[in-house]
N, C-alpha and C. Protein backbone atom coordinates (compact mmCIF):
# COMPACT_ATOMS: atom_id res chain seq x y z
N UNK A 1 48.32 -29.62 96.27
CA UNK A 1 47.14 -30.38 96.67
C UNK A 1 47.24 -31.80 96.13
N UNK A 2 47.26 -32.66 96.80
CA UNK A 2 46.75 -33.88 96.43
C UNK A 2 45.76 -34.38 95.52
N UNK A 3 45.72 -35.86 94.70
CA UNK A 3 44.82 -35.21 93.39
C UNK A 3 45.04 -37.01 93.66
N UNK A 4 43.41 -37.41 93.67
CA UNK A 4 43.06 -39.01 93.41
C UNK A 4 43.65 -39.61 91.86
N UNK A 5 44.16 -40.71 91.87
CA UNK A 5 44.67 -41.21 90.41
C UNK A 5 44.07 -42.50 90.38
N UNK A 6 43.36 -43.09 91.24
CA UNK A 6 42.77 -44.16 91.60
C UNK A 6 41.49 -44.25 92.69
N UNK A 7 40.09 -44.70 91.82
CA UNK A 7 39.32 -45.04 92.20
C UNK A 7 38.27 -45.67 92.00
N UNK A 8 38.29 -47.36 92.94
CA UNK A 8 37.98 -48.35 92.04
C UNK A 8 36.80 -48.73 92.99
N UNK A 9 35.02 -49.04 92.25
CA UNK A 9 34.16 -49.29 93.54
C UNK A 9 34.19 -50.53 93.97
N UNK A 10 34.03 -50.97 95.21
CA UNK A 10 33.98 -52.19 95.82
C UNK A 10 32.63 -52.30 96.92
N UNK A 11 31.53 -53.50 97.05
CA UNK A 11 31.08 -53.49 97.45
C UNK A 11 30.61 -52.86 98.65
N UNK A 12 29.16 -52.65 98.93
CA UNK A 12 29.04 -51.77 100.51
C UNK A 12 29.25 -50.53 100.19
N UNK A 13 29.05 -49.92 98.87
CA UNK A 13 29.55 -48.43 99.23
C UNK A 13 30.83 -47.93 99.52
N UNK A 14 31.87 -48.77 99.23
CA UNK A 14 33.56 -47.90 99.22
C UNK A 14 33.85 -48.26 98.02
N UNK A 15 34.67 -47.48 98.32
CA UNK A 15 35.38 -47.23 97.25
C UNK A 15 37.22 -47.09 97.41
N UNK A 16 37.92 -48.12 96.51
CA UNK A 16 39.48 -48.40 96.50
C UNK A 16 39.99 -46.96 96.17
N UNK A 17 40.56 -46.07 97.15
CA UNK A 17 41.36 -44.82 96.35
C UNK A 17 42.93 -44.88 96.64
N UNK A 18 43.56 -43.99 95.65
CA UNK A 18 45.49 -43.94 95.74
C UNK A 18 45.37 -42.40 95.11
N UNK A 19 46.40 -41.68 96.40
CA UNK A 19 47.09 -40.48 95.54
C UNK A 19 48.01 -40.65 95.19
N UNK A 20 48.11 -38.96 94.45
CA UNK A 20 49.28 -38.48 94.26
C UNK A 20 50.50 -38.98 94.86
N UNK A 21 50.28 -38.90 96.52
CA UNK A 21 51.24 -38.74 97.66
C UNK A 21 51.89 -39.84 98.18
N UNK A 22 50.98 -41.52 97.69
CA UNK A 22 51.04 -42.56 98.08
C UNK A 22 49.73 -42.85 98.86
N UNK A 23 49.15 -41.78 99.43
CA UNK A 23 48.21 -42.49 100.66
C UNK A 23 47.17 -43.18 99.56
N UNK A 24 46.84 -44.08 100.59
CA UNK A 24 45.83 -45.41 99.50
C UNK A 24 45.04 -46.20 101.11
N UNK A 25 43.81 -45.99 100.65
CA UNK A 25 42.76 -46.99 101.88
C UNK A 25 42.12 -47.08 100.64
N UNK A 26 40.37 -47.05 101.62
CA UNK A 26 39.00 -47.51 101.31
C UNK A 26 38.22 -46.54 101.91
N UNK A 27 37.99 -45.61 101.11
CA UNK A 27 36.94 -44.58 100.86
C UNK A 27 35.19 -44.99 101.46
N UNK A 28 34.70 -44.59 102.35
CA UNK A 28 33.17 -45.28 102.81
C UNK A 28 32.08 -44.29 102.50
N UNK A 29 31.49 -44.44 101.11
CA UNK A 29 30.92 -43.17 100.82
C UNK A 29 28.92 -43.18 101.52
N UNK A 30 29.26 -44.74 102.19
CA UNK A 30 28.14 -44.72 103.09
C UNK A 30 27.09 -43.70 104.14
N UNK A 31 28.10 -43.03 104.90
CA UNK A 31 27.83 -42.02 105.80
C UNK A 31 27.49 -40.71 105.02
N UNK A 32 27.83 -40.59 103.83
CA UNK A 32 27.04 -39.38 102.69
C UNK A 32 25.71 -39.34 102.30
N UNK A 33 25.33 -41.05 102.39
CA UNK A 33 24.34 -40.91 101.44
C UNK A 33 23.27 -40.58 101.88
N UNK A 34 22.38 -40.12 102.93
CA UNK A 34 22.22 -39.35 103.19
C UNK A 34 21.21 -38.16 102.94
N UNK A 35 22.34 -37.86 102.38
CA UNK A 35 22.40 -36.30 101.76
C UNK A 35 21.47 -36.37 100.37
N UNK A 36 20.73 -35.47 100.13
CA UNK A 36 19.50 -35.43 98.87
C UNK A 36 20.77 -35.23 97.44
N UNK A 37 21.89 -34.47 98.05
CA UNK A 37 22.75 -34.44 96.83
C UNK A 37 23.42 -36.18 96.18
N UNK A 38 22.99 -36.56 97.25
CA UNK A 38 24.10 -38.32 96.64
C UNK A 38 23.08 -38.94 96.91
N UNK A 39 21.66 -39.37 97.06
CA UNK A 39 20.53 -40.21 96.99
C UNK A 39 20.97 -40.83 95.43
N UNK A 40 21.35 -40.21 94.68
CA UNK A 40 21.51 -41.17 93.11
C UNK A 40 22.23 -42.25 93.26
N UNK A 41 23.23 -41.91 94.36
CA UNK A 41 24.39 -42.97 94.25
C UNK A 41 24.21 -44.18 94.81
N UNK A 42 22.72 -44.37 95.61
CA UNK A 42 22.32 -45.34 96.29
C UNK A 42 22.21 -46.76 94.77
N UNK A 43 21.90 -45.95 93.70
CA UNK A 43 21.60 -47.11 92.56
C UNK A 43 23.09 -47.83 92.96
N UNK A 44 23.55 -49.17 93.08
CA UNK A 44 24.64 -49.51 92.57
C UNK A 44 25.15 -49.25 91.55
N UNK A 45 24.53 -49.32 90.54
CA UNK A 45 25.41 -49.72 89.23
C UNK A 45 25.33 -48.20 88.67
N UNK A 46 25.08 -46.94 89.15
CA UNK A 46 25.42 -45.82 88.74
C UNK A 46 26.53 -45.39 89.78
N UNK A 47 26.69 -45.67 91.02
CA UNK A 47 27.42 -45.62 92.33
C UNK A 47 29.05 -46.32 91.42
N UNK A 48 28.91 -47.42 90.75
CA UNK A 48 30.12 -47.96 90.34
C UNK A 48 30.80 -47.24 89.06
N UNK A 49 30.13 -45.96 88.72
CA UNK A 49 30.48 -44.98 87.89
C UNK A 49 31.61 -43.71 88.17
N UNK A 50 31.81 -44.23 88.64
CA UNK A 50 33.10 -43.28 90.07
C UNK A 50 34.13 -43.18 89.01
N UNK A 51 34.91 -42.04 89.05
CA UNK A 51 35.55 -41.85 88.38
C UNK A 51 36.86 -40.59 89.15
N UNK A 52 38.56 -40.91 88.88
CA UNK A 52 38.73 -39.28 89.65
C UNK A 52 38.79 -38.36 88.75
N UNK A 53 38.28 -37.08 89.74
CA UNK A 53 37.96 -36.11 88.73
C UNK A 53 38.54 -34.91 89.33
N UNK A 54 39.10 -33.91 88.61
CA UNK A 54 38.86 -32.42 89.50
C UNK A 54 39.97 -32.87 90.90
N UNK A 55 40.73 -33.64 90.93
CA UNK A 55 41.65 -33.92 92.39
C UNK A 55 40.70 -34.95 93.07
N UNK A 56 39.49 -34.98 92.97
CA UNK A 56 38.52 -35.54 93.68
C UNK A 56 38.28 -36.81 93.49
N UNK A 57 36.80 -37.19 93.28
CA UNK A 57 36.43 -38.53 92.35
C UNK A 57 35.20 -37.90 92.16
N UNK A 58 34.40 -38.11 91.27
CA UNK A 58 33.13 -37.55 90.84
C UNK A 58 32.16 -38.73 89.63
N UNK A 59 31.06 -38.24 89.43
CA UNK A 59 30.19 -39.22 89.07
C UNK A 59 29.64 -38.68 87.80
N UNK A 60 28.95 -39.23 86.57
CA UNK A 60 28.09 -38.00 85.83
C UNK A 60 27.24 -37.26 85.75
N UNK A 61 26.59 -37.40 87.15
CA UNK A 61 25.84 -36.39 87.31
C UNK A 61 25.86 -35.31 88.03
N UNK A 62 27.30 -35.16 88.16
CA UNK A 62 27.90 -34.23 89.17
C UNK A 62 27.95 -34.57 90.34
N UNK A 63 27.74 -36.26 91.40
CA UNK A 63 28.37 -35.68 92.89
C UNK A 63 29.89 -35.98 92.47
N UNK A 64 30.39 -35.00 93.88
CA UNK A 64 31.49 -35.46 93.73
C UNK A 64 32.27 -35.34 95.35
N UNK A 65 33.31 -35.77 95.60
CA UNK A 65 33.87 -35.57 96.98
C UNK A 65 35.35 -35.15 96.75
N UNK A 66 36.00 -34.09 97.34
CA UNK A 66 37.04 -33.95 97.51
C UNK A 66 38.12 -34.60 97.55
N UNK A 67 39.54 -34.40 96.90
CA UNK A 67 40.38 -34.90 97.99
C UNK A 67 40.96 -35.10 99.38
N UNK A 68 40.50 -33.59 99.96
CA UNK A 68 40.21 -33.59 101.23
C UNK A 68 39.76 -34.60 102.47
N UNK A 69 38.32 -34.35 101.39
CA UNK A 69 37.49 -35.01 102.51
C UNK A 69 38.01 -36.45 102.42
N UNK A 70 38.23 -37.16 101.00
CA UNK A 70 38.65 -38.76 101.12
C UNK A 70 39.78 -38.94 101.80
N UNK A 71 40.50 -38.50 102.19
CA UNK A 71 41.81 -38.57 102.65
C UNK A 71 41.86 -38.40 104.29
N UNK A 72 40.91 -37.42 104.63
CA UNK A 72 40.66 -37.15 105.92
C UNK A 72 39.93 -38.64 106.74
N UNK A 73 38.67 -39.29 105.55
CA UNK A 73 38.19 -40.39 105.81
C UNK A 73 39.34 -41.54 105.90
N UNK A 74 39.53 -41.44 105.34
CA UNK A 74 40.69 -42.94 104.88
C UNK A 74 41.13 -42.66 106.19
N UNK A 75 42.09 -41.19 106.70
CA UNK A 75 43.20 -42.22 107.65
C UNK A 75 42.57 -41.96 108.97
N UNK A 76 41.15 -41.52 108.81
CA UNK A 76 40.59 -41.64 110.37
C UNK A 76 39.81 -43.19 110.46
N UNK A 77 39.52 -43.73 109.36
CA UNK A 77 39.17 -45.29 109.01
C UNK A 77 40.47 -45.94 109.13
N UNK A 78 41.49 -45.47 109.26
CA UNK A 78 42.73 -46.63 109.13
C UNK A 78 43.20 -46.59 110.32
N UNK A 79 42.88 -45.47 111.60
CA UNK A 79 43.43 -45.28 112.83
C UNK A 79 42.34 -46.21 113.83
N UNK A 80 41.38 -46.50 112.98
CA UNK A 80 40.13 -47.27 113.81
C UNK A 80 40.04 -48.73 113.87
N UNK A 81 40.82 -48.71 112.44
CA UNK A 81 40.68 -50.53 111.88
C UNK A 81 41.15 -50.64 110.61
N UNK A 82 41.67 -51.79 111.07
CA UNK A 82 42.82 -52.35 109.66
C UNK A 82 42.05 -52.93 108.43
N UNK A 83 43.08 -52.35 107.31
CA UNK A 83 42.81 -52.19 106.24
C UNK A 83 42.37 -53.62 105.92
N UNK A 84 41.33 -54.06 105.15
CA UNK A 84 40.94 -55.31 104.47
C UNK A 84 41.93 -55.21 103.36
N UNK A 85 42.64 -56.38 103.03
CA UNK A 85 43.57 -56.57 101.94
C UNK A 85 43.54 -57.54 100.81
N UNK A 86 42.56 -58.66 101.68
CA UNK A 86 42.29 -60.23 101.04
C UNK A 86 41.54 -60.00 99.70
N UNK A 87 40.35 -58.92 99.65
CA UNK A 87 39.76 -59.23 98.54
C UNK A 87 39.97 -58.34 97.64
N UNK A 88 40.18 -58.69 96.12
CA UNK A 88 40.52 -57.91 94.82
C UNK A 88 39.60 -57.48 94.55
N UNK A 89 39.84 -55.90 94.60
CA UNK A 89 38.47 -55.32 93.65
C UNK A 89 38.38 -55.42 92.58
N UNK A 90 37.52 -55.46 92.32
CA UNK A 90 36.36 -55.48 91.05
C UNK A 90 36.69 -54.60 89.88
N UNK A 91 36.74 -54.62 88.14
CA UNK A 91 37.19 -53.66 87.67
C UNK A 91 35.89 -52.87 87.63
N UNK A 92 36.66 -51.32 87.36
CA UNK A 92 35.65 -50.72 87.63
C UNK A 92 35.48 -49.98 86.10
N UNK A 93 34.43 -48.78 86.10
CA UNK A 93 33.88 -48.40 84.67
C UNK A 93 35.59 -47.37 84.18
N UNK A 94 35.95 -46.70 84.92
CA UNK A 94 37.33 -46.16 84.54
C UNK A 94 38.09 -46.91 84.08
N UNK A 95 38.47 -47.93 84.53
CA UNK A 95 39.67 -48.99 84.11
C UNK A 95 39.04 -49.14 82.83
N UNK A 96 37.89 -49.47 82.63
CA UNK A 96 37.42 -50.26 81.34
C UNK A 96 37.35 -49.20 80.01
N UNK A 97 37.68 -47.65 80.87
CA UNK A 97 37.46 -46.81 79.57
C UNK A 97 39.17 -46.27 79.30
N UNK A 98 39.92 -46.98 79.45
CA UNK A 98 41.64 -46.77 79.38
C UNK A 98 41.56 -47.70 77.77
């Protein structure tokens, strides 16, 4: 199974991810939110708490999303429209706890 080693938040609700495998987009955790389980993540600055976890990426209050599912997103987002490359993300709360 594939297992996130990178995931960094960037404005709008995505999020920068890289596996195991090489595959690497922009995660859109937009279309989740939604859901009464990820309403927390609407805060930004708890949303930029992303972390990978479990193969996944997950948050501290337990949401979390698969590798699956991010991966399934990414390359049906990358078959639709090209990857934005120009802007550097942002560090995020993981990087800062290395």
């Amino acid at each position: 199974m594939d297992k996130i080693t990178k995931a960094i938040p960037l404005d709008n609700y995505r999020i920068e991810i890289q596996t195991t495998s090489g595959i690497s987009g922009i995660f859109d955790v937009k279309p989740y939110l939604g859901g009464s389980a990820f309403k927390e993540l609407l805060d930004e600055s708890y949303f930029r708490l992303v972390c990978p976890a479990h193969h996944g990426i997950a948050w501290p209050h337990e949401q979390d999303f698969s590798a699956d599912t991010i991966i399934y997103d990414i390359q049906n987002a990358q078959q639709s429209a090209p990857a934005d490359s120009a802007n550097a993300p942002p560090l995020s709360y993981c990087s800062l706890k290395k």
